[in-house]
PDB file of N, CA and C in Angstrom:
ATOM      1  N   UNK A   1      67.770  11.777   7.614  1.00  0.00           N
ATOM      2  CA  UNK A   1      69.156  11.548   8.043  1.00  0.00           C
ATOM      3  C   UNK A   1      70.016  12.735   7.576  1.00  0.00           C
ATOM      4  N   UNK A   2      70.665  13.485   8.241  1.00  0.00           N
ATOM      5  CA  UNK A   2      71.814  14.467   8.022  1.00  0.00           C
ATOM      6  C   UNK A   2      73.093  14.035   7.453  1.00  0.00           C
ATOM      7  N   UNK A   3      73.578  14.929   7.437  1.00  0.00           N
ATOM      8  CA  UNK A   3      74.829  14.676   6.289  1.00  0.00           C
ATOM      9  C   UNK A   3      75.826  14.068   7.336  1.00  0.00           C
ATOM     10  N   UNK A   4      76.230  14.461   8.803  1.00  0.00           N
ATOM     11  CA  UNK A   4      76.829  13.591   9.348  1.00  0.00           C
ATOM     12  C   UNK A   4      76.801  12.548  10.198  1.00  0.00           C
ATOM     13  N   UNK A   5      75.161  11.891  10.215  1.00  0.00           N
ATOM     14  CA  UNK A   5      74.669  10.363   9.955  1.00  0.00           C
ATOM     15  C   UNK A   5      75.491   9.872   9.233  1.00  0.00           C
ATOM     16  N   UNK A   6      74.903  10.129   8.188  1.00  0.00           N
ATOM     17  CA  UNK A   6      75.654   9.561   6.789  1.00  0.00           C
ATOM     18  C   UNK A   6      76.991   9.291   6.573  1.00  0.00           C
ATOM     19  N   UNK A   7      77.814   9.823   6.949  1.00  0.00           N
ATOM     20  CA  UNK A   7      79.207  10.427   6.875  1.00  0.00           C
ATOM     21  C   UNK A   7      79.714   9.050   8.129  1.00  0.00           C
ATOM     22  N   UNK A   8      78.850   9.029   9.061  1.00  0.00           N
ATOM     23  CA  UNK A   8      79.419   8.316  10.022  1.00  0.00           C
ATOM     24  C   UNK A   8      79.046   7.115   9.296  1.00  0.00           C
ATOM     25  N   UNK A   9      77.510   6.514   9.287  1.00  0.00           N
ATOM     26  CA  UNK A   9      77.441   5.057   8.763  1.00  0.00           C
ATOM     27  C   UNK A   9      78.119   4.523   7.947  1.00  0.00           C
ATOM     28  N   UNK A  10      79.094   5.733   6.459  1.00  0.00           N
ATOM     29  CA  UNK A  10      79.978   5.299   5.822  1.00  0.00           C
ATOM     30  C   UNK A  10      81.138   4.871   6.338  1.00  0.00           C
ATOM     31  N   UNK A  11      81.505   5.621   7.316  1.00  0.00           N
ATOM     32  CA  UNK A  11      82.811   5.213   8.094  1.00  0.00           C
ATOM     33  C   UNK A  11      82.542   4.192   8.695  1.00  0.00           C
ATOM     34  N   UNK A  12      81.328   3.521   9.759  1.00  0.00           N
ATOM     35  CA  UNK A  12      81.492   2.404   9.627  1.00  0.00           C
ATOM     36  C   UNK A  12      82.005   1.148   8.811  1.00  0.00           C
ATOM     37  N   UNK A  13      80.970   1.805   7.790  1.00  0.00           N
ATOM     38  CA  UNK A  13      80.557   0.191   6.868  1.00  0.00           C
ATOM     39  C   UNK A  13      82.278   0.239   6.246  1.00  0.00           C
ATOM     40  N   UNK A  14      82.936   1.166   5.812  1.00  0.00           N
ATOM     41  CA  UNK A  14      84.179   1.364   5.526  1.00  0.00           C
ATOM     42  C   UNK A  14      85.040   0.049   6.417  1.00  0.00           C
ATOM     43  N   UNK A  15      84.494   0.681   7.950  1.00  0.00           N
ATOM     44  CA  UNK A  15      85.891   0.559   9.117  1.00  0.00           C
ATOM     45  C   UNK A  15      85.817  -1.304   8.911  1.00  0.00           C
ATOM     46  N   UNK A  16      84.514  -1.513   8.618  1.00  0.00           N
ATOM     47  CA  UNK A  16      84.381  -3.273   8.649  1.00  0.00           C
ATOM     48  C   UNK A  16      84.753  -3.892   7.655  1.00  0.00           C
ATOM     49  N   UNK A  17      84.710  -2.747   6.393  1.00  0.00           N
ATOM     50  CA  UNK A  17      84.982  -3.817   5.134  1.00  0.00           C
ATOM     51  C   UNK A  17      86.482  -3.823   5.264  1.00  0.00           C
ATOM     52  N   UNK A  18      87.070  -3.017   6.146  1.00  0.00           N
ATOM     53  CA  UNK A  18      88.813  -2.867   5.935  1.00  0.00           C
ATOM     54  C   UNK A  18      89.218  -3.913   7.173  1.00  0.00           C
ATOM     55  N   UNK A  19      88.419  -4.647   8.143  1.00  0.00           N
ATOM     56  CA  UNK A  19      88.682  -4.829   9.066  1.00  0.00           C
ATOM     57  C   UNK A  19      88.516  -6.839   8.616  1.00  0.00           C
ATOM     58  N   UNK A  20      87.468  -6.788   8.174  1.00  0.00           N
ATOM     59  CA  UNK A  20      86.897  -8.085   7.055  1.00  0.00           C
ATOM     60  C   UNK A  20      88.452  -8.183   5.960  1.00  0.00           C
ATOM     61  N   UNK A  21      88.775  -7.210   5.507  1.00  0.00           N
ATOM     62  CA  UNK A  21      89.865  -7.238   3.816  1.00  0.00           C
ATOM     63  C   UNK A  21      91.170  -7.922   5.106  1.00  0.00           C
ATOM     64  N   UNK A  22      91.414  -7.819   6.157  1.00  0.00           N
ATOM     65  CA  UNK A  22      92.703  -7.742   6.883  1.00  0.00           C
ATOM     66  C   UNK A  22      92.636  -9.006   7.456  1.00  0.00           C
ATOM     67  N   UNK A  23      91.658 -10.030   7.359  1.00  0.00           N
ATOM     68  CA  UNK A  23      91.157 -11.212   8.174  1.00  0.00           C
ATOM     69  C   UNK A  23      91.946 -12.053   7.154  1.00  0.00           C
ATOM     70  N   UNK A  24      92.548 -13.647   7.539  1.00  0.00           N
ATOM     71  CA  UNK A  24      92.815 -14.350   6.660  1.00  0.00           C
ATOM     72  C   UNK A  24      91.923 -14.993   5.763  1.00  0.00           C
ATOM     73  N   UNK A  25      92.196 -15.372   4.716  1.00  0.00           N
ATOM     74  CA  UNK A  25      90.835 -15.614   3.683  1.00  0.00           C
ATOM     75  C   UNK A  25      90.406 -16.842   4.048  1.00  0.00           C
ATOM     76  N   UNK A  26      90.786 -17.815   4.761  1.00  0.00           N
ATOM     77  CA  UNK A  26      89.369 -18.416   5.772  1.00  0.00           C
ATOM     78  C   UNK A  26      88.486 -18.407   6.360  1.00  0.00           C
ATOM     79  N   UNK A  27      89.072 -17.425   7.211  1.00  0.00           N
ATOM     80  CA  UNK A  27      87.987 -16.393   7.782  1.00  0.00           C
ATOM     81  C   UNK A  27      86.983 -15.691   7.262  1.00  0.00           C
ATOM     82  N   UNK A  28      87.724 -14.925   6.400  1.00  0.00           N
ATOM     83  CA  UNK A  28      87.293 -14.341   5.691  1.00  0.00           C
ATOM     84  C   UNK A  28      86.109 -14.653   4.686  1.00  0.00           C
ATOM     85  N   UNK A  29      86.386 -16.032   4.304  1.00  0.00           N
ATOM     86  CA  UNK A  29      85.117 -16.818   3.664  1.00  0.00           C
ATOM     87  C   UNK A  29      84.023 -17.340   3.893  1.00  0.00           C
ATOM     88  N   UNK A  30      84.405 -17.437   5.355  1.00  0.00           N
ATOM     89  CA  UNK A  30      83.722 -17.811   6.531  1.00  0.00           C
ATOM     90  C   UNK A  30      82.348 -16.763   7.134  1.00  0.00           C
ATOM     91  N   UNK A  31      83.551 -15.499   7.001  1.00  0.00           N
ATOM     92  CA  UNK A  31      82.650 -14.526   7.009  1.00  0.00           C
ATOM     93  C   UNK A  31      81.313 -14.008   5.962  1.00  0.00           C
ATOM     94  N   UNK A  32      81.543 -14.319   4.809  1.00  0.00           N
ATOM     95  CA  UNK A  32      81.137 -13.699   3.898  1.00  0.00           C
ATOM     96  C   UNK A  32      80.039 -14.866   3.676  1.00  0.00           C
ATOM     97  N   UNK A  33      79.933 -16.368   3.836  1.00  0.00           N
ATOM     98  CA  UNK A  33      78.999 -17.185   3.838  1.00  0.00           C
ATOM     99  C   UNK A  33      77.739 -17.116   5.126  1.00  0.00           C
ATOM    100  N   UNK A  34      78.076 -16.015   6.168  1.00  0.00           N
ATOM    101  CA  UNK A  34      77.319 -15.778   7.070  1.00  0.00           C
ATOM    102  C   UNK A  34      76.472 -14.677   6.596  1.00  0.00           C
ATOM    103  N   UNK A  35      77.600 -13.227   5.892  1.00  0.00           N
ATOM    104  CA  UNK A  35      76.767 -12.740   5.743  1.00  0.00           C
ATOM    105  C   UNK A  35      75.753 -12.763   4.798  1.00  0.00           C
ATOM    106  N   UNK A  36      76.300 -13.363   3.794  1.00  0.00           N
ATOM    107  CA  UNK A  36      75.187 -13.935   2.949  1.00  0.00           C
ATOM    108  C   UNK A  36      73.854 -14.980   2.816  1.00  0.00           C
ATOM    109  N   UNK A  37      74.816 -14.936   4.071  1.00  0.00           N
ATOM    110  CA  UNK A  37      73.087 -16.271   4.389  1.00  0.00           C
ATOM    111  C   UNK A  37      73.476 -17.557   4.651  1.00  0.00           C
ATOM    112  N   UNK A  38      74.731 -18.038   3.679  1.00  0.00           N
ATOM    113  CA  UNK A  38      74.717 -19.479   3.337  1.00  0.00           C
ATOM    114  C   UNK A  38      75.566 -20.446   4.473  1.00  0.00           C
ATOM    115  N   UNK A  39      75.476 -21.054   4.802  1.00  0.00           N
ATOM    116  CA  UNK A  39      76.117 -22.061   5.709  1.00  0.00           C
ATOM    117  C   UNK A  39      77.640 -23.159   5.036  1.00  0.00           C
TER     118      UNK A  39
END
């Protein structure tokens, strides 16, 4: 992987965690029990 792979996948994972932080925290909890697995 090159340096601006990298550079980009950070900006993803960035663009979602800022996009996830901006959700109301229902959602938001909601979210985070999916991605973790749990129901």
């Amino acid at each position: 992987m090159n340096q601006n792979e990298k550079e980009y996948i950070t900006k993803i994972i960035l663009d979602r965690q800022a996009l996830i932080n901006a959700l109301p925290d229902n959602i938001k909890s909601q979210i985070n029990k999916v991605i973790n697995g749990k129901e």
